[in-house]
C-alpha atoms as a PDB file:
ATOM      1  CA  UNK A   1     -45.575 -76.735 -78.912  1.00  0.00           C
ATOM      2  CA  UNK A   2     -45.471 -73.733 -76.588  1.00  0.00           C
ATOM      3  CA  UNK A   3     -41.943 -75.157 -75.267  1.00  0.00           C
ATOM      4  CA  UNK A   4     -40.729 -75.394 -78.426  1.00  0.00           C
ATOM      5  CA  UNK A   5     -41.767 -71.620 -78.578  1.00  0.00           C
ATOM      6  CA  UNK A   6     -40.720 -70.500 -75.777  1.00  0.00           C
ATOM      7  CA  UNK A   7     -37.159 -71.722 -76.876  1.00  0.00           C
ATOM      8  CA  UNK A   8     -36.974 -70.432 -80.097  1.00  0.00           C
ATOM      9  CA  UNK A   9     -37.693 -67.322 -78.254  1.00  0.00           C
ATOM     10  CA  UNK A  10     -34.694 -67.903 -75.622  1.00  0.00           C
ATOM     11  CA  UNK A  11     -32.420 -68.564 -78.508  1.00  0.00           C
ATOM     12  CA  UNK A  12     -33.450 -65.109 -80.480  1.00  0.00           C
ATOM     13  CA  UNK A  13     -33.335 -63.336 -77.243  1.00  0.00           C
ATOM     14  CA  UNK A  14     -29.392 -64.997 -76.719  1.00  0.00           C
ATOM     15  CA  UNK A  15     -28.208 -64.194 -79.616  1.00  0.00           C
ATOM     16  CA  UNK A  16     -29.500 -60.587 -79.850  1.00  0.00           C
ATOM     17  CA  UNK A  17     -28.134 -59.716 -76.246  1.00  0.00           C
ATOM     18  CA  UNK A  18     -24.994 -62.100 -77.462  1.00  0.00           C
ATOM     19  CA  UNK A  19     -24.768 -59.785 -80.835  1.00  0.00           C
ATOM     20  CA  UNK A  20     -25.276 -56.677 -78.623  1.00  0.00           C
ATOM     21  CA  UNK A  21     -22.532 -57.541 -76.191  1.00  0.00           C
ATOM     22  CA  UNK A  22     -20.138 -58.538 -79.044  1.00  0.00           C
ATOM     23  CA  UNK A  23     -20.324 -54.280 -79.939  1.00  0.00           C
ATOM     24  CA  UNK A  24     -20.200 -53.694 -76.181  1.00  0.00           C
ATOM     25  CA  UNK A  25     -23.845 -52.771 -75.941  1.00  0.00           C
ATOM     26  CA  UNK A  26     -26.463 -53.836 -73.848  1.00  0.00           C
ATOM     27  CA  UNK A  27     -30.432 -53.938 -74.488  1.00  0.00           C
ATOM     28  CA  UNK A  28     -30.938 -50.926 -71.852  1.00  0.00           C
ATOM     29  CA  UNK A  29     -28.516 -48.701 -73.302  1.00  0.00           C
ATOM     30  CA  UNK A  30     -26.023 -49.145 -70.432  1.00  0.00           C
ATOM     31  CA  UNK A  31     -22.075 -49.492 -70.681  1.00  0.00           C
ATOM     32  CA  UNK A  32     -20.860 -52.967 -70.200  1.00  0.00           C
ATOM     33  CA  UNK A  33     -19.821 -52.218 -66.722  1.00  0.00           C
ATOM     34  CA  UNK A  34     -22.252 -49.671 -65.664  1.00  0.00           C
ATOM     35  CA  UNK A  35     -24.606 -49.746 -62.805  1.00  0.00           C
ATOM     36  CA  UNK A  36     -28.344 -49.354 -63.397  1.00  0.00           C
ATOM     37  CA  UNK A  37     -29.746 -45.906 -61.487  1.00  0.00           C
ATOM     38  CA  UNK A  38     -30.308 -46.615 -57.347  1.00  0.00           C
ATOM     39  CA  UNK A  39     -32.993 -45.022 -55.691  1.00  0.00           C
ATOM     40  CA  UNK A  40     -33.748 -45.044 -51.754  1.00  0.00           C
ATOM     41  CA  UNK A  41     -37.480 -44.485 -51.309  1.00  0.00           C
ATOM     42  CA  UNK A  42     -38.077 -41.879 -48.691  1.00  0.00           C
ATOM     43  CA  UNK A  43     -40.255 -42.421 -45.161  1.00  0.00           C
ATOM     44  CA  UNK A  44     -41.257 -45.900 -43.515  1.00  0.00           C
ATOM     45  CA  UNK A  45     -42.537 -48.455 -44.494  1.00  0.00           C
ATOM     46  CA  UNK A  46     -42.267 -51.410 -41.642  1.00  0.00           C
ATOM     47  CA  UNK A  47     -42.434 -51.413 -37.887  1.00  0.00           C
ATOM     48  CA  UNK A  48     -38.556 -53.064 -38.151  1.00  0.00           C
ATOM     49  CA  UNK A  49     -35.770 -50.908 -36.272  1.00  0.00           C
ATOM     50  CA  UNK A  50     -34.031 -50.194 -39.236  1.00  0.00           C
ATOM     51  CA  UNK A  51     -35.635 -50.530 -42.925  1.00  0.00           C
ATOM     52  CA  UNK A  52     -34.576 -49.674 -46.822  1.00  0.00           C
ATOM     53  CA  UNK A  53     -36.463 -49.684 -49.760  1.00  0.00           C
ATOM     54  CA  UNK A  54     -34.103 -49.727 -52.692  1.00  0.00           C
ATOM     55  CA  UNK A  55     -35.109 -49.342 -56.082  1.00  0.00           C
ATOM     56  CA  UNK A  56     -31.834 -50.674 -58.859  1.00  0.00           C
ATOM     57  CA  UNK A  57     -33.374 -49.974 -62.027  1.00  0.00           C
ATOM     58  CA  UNK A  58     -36.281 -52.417 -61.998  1.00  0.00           C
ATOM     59  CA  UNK A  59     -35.469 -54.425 -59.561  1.00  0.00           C
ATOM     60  CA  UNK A  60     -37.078 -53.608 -55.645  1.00  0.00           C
ATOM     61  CA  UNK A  61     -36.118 -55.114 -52.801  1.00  0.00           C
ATOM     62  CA  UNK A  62     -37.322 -54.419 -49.275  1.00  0.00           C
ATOM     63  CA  UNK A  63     -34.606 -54.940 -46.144  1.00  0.00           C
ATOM     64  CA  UNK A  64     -35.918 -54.633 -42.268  1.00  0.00           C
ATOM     65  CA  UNK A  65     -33.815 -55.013 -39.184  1.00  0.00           C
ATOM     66  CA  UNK A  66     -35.615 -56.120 -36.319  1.00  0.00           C
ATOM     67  CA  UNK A  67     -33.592 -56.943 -32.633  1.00  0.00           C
ATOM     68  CA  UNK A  68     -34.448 -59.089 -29.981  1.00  0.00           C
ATOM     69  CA  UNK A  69     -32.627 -60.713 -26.957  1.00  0.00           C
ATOM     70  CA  UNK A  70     -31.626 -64.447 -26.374  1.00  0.00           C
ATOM     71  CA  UNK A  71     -28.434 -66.699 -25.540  1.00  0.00           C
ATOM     72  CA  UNK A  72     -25.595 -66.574 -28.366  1.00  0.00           C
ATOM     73  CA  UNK A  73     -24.413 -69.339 -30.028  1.00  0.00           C
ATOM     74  CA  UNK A  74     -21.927 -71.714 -28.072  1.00  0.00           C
ATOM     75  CA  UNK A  75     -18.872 -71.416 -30.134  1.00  0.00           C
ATOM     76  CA  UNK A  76     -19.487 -67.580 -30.015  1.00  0.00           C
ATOM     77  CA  UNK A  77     -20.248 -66.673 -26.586  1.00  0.00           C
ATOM     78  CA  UNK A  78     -18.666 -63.055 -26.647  1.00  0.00           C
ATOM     79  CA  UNK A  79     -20.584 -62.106 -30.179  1.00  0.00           C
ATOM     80  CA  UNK A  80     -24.347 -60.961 -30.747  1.00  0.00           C
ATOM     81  CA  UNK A  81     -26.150 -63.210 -33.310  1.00  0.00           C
ATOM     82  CA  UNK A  82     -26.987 -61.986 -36.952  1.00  0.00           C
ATOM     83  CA  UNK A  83     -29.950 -64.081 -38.687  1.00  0.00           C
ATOM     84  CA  UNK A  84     -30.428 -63.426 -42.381  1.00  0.00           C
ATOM     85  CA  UNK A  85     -33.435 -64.470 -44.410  1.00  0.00           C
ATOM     86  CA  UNK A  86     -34.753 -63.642 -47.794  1.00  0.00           C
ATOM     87  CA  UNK A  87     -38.620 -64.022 -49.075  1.00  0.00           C
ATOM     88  CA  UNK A  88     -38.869 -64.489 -52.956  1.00  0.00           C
ATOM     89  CA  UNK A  89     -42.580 -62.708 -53.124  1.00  0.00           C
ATOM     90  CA  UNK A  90     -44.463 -64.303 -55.840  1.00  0.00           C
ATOM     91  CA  UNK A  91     -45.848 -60.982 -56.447  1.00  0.00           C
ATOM     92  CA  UNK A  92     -42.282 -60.198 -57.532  1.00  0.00           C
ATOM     93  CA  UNK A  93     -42.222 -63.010 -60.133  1.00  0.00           C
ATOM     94  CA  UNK A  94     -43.932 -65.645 -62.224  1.00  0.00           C
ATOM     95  CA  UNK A  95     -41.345 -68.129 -61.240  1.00  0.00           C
ATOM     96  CA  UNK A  96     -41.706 -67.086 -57.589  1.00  0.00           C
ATOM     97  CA  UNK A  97     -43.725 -69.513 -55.539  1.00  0.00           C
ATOM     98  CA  UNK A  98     -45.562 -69.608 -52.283  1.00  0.00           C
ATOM     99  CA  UNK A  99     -44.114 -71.816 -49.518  1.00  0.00           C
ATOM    100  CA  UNK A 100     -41.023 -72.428 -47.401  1.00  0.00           C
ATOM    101  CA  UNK A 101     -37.556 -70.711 -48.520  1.00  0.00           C
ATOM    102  CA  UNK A 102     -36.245 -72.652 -51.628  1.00  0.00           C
ATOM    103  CA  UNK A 103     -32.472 -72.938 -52.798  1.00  0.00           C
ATOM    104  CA  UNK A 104     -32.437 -69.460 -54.610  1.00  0.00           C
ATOM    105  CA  UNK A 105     -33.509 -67.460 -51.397  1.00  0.00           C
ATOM    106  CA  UNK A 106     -31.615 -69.777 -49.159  1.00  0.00           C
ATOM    107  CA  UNK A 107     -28.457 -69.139 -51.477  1.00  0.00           C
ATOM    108  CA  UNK A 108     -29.535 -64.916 -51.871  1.00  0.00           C
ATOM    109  CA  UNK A 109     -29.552 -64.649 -48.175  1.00  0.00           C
ATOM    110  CA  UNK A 110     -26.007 -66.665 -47.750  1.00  0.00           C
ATOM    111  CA  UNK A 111     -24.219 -64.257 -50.122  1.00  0.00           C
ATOM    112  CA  UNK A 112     -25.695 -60.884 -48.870  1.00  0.00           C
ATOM    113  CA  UNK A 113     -25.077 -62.524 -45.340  1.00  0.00           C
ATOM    114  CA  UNK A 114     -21.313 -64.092 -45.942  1.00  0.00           C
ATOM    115  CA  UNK A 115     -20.345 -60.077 -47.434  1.00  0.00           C
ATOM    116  CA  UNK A 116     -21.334 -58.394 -43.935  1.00  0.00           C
ATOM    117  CA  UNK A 117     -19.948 -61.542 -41.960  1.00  0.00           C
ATOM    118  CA  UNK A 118     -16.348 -61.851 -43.808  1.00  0.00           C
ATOM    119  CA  UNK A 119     -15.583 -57.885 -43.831  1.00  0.00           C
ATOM    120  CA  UNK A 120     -16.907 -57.280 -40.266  1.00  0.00           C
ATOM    121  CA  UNK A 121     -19.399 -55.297 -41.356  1.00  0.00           C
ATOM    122  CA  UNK A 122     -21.352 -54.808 -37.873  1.00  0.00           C
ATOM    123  CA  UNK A 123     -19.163 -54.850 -34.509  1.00  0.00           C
ATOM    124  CA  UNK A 124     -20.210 -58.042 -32.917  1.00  0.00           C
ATOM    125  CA  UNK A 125     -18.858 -57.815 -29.554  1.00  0.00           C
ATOM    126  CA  UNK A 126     -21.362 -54.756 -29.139  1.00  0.00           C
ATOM    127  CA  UNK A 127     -24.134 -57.083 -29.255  1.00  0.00           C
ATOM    128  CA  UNK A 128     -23.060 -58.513 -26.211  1.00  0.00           C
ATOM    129  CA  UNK A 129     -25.336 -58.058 -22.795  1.00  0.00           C
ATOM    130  CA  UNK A 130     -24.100 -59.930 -20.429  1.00  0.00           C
ATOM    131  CA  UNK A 131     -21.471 -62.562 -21.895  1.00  0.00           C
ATOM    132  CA  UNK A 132     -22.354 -66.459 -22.872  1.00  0.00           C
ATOM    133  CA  UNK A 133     -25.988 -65.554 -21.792  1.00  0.00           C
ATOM    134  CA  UNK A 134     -27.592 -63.170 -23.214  1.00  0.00           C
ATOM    135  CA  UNK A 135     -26.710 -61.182 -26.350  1.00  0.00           C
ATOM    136  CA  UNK A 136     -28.917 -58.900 -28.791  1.00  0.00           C
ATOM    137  CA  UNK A 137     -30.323 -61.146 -31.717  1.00  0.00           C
ATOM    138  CA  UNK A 138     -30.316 -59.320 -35.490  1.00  0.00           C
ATOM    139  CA  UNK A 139     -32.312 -60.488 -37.916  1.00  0.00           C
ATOM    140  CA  UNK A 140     -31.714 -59.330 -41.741  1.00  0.00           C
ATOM    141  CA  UNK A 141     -35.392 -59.903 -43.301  1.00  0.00           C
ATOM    142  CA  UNK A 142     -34.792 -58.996 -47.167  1.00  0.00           C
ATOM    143  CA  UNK A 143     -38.231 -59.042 -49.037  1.00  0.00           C
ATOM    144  CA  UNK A 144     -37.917 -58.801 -52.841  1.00  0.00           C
ATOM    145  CA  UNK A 145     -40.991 -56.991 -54.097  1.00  0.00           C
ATOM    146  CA  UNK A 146     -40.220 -57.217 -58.058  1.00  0.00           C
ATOM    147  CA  UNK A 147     -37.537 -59.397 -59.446  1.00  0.00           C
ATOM    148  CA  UNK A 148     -35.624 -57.778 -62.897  1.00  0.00           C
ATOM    149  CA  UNK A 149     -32.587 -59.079 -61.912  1.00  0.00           C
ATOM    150  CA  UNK A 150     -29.449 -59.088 -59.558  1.00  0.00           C
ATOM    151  CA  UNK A 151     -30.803 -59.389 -56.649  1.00  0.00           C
ATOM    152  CA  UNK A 152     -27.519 -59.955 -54.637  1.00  0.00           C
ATOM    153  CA  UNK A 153     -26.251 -56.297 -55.171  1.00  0.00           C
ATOM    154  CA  UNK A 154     -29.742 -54.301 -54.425  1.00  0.00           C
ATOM    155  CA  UNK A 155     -30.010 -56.571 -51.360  1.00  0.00           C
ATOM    156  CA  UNK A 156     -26.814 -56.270 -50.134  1.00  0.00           C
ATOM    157  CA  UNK A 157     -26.875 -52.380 -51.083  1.00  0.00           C
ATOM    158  CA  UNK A 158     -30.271 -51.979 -49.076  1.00  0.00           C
ATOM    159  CA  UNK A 159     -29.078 -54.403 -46.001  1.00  0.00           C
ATOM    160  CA  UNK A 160     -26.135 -51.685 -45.212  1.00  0.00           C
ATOM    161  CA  UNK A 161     -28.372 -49.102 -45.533  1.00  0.00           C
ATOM    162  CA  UNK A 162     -31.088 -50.823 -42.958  1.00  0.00           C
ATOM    163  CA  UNK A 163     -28.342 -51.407 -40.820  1.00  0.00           C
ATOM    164  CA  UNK A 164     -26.690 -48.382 -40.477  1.00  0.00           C
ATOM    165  CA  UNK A 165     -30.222 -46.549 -40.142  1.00  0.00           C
ATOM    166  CA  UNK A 166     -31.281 -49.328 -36.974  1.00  0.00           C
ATOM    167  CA  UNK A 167     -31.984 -47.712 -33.981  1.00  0.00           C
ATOM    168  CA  UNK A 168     -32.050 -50.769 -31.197  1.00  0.00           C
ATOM    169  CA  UNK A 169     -34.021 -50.452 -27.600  1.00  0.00           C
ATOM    170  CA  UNK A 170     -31.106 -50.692 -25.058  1.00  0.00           C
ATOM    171  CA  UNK A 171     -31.612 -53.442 -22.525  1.00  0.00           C
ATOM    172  CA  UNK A 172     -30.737 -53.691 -19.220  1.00  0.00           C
ATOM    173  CA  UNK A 173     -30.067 -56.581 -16.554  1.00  0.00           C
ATOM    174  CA  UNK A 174     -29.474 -56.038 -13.023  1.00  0.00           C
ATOM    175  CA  UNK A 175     -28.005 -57.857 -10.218  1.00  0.00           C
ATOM    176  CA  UNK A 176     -30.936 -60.456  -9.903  1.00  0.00           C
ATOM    177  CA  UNK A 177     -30.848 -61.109 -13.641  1.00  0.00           C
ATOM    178  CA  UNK A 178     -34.141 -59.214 -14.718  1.00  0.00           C
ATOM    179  CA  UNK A 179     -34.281 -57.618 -18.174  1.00  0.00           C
ATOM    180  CA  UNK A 180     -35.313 -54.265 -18.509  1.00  0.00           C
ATOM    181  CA  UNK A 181     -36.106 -52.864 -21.990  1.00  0.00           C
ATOM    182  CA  UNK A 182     -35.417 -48.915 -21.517  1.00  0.00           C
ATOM    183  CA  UNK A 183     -36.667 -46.297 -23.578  1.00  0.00           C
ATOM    184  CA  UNK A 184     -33.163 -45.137 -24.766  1.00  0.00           C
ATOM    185  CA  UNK A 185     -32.124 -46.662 -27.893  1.00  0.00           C
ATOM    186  CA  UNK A 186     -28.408 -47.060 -29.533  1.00  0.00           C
ATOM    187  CA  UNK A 187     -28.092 -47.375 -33.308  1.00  0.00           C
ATOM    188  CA  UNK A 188     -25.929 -49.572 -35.236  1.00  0.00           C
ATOM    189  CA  UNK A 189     -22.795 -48.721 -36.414  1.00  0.00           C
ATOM    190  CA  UNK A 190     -21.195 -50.039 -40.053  1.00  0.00           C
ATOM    191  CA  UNK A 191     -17.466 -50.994 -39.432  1.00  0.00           C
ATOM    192  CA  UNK A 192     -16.832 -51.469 -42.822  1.00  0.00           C
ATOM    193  CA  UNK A 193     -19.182 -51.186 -46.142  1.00  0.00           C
ATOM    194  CA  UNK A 194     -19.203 -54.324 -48.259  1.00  0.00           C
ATOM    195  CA  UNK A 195     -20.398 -53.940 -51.525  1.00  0.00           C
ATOM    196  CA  UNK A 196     -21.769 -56.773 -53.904  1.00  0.00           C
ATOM    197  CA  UNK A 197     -20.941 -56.678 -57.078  1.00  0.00           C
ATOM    198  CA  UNK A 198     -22.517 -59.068 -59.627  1.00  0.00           C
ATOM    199  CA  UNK A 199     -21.169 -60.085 -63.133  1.00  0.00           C
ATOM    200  CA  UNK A 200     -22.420 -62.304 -65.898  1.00  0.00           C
ATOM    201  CA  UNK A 201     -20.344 -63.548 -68.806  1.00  0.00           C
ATOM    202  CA  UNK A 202     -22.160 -63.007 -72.463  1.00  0.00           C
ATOM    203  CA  UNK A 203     -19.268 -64.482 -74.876  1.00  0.00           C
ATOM    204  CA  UNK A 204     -16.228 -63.040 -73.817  1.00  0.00           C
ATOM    205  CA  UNK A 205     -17.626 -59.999 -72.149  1.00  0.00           C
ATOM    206  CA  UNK A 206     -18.278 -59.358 -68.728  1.00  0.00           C
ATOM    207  CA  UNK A 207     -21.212 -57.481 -67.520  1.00  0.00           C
ATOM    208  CA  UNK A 208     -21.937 -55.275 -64.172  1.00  0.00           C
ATOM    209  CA  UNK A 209     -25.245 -55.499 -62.822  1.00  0.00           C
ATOM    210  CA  UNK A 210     -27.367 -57.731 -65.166  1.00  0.00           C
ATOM    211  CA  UNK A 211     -30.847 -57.283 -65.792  1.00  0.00           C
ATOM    212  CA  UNK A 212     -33.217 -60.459 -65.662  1.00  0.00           C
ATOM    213  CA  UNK A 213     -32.482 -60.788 -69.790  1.00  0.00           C
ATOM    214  CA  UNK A 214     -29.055 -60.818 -69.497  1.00  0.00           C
ATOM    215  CA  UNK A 215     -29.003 -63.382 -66.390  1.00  0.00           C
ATOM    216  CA  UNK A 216     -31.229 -65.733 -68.629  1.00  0.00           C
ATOM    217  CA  UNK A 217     -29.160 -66.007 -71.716  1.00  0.00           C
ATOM    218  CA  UNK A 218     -25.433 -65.235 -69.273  1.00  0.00           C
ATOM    219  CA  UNK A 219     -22.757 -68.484 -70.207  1.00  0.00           C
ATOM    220  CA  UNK A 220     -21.706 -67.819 -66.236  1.00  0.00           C
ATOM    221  CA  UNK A 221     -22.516 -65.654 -63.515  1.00  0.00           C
ATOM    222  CA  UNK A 222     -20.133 -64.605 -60.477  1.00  0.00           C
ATOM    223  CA  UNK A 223     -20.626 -62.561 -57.000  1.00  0.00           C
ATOM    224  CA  UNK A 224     -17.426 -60.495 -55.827  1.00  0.00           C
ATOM    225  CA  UNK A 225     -17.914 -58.510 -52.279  1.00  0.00           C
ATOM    226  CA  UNK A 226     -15.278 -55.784 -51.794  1.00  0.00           C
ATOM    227  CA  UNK A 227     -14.241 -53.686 -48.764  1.00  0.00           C
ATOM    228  CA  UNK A 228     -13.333 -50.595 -47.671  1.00  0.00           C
ATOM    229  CA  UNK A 229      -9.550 -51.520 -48.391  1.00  0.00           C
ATOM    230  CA  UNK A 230     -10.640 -53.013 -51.656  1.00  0.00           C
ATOM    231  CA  UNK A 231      -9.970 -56.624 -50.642  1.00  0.00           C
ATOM    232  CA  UNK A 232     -12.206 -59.159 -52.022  1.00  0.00           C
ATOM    233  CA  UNK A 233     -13.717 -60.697 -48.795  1.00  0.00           C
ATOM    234  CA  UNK A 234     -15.822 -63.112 -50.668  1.00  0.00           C
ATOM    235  CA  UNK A 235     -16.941 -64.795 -54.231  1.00  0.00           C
ATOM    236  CA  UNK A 236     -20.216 -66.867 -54.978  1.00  0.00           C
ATOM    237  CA  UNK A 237     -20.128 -68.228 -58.495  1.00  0.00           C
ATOM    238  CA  UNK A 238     -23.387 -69.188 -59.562  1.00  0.00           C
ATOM    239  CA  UNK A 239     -22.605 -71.263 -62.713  1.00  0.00           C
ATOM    240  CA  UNK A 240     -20.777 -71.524 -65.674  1.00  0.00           C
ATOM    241  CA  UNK A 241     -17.115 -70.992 -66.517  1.00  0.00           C
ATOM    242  CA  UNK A 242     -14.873 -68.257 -65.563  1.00  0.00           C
ATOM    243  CA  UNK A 243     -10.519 -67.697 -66.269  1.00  0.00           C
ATOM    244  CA  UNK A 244      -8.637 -66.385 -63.891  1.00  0.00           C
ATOM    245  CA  UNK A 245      -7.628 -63.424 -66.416  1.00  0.00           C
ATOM    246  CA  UNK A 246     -10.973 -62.879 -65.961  1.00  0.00           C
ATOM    247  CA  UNK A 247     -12.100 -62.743 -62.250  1.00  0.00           C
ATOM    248  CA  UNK A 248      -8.836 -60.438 -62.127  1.00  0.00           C
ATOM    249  CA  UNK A 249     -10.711 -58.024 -64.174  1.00  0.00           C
ATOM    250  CA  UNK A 250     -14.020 -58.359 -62.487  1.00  0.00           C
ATOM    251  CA  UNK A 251     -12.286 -57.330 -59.512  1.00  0.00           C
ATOM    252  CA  UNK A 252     -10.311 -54.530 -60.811  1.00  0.00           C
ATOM    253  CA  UNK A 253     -13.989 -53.217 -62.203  1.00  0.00           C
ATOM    254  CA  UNK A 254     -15.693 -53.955 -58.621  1.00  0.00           C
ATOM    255  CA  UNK A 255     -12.991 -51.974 -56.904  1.00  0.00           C
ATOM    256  CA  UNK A 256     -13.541 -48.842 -58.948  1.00  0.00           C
ATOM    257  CA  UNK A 257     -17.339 -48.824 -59.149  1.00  0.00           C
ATOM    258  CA  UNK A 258     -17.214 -49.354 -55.044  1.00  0.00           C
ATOM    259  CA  UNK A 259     -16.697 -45.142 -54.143  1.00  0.00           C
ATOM    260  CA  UNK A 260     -19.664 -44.900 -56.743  1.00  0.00           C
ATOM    261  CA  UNK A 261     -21.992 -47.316 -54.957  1.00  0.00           C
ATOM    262  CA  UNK A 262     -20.359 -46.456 -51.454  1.00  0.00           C
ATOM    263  CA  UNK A 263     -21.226 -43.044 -52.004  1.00  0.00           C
ATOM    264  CA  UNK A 264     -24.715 -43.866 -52.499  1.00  0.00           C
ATOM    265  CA  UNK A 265     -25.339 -45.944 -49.352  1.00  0.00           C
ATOM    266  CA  UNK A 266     -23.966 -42.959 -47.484  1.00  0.00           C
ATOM    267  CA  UNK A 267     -26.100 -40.497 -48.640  1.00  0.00           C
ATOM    268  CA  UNK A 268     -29.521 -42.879 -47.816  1.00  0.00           C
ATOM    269  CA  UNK A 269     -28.213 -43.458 -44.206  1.00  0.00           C
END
């Protein structure tokens, strides 16, 4: 009985945000392609190098960069090593559970992680101590603290920001091979900003930046990263159906709301 409830209500909630849509409206008053307000809390909140609390609209995410030292990967001996993880609180979400990292945080932390990765976000080959030995270690922790949608854009928004804002202890090796942490420190630098930008598809509409609603009752759901140069430099499509009239469109929109959100990360930093 309740799940017979619970999809009655599903089906009244899908057609009112479907009916909504059809008038290009949506339930929080927003333009179809219009991003929901993005807020940087102020002072610190972690003991990570860099950090970024970012509010969009409802949604909160947490991002820390800490550093450490250790051998880079064998097909990559002349690059630093980037590790990216996400933690679905369950504080964040009734369908949030305790435990290991499940497919939707395995799959968050791949697209945040492929949009940094595929523009060349962070310069690498700075990374690099001594090379094919030992190379500075990144890791991306991304904590979301409450869940009211897109989480790909607020954590990719907040990860440049944490980035940019790291401040690294320099290291030093001399000629014996001993490692000396210094007191000096050298702060990342952003090569390029990429900029997730999420849409669903509601009938034949596309929406920017969905809200948990809209991803519930959405007939498809797509992830576009753009540049500085405005190339797409990579897609995640979550499900459902989309024409390549379409994804044309959802680019064109990405590219013009970029300055807007590009803007923002370079005021927080």
């Amino acid at each position: 009985m309740v799940l017979e409830s619970e999809l009655v209500t599903h089906n009244l909630l899908k057609d009112y945000i479907r009916d909504l849509a059809s008038k290009d409206q949506r339930i929080d008053g927003r333009g179809l392609h219009d991003f929901r307000p993005i807020e940087v809390r102020d002072g610190t909140f972690t003991k990570a190098e860099g950090e970024a609390w970012l509010k969009l609209g409802n949604t909160q995410v947490l991002v820390g960069v800490k550093a450490d030292v250790g051998e880079p990967f064998p097909d990559t001996p002349d690059k630093g090593v980037l590790i990216s993880n996400t933690e679905l609180l369950p504080l964040a979400s009734p369908t949030f559970e305790p435990g290991p990292p499940n497919e939707n945080s395995i799959e968050v932390a791949r697209v945040v992680d492929r949009a940094i990765r595929s523009a060349d976000a962070i310069d690498m080959s700075s990374l690099v101590i001594v090379e094919g030995k030992l190379v500075y270690m990144i890791f991306l922790d991304m904590y979301v603290l409450d869940y009211d949608g897109n989480l790909e854009d607020a954590l990719t928004i907040a990860s440049l920001i944490a980035l940019a804002r790291a401040e690294i202890p320099e290291v030093e090796v001399n000629e014996d091979g001993e490692l000396t942490i210094k007191e000096s420190k050298w702060k990342l630098k952003l090569k390029d900003i990429p900029i997730n930008f999420t849409f669903v598809k509601i009938g034949d509409k596309l929406l920017l930046d969905p809200v948990l609603e809209e991803e519930q009752v959405s007939d498809a759901a797509i992830t576009l990263a753009i540049d500085k140069e405005g190339r797409v430099c990579s897609i995640q499509k979550k499900h459902g159906k989309f024409t390549m009239e379409e994804i044309i469109k959802a680019t064109s929109i990405a590219r013009n709301k970029w300055p807007q959100i590009a803007d923002k990360i370079m005021e927080a930093i």
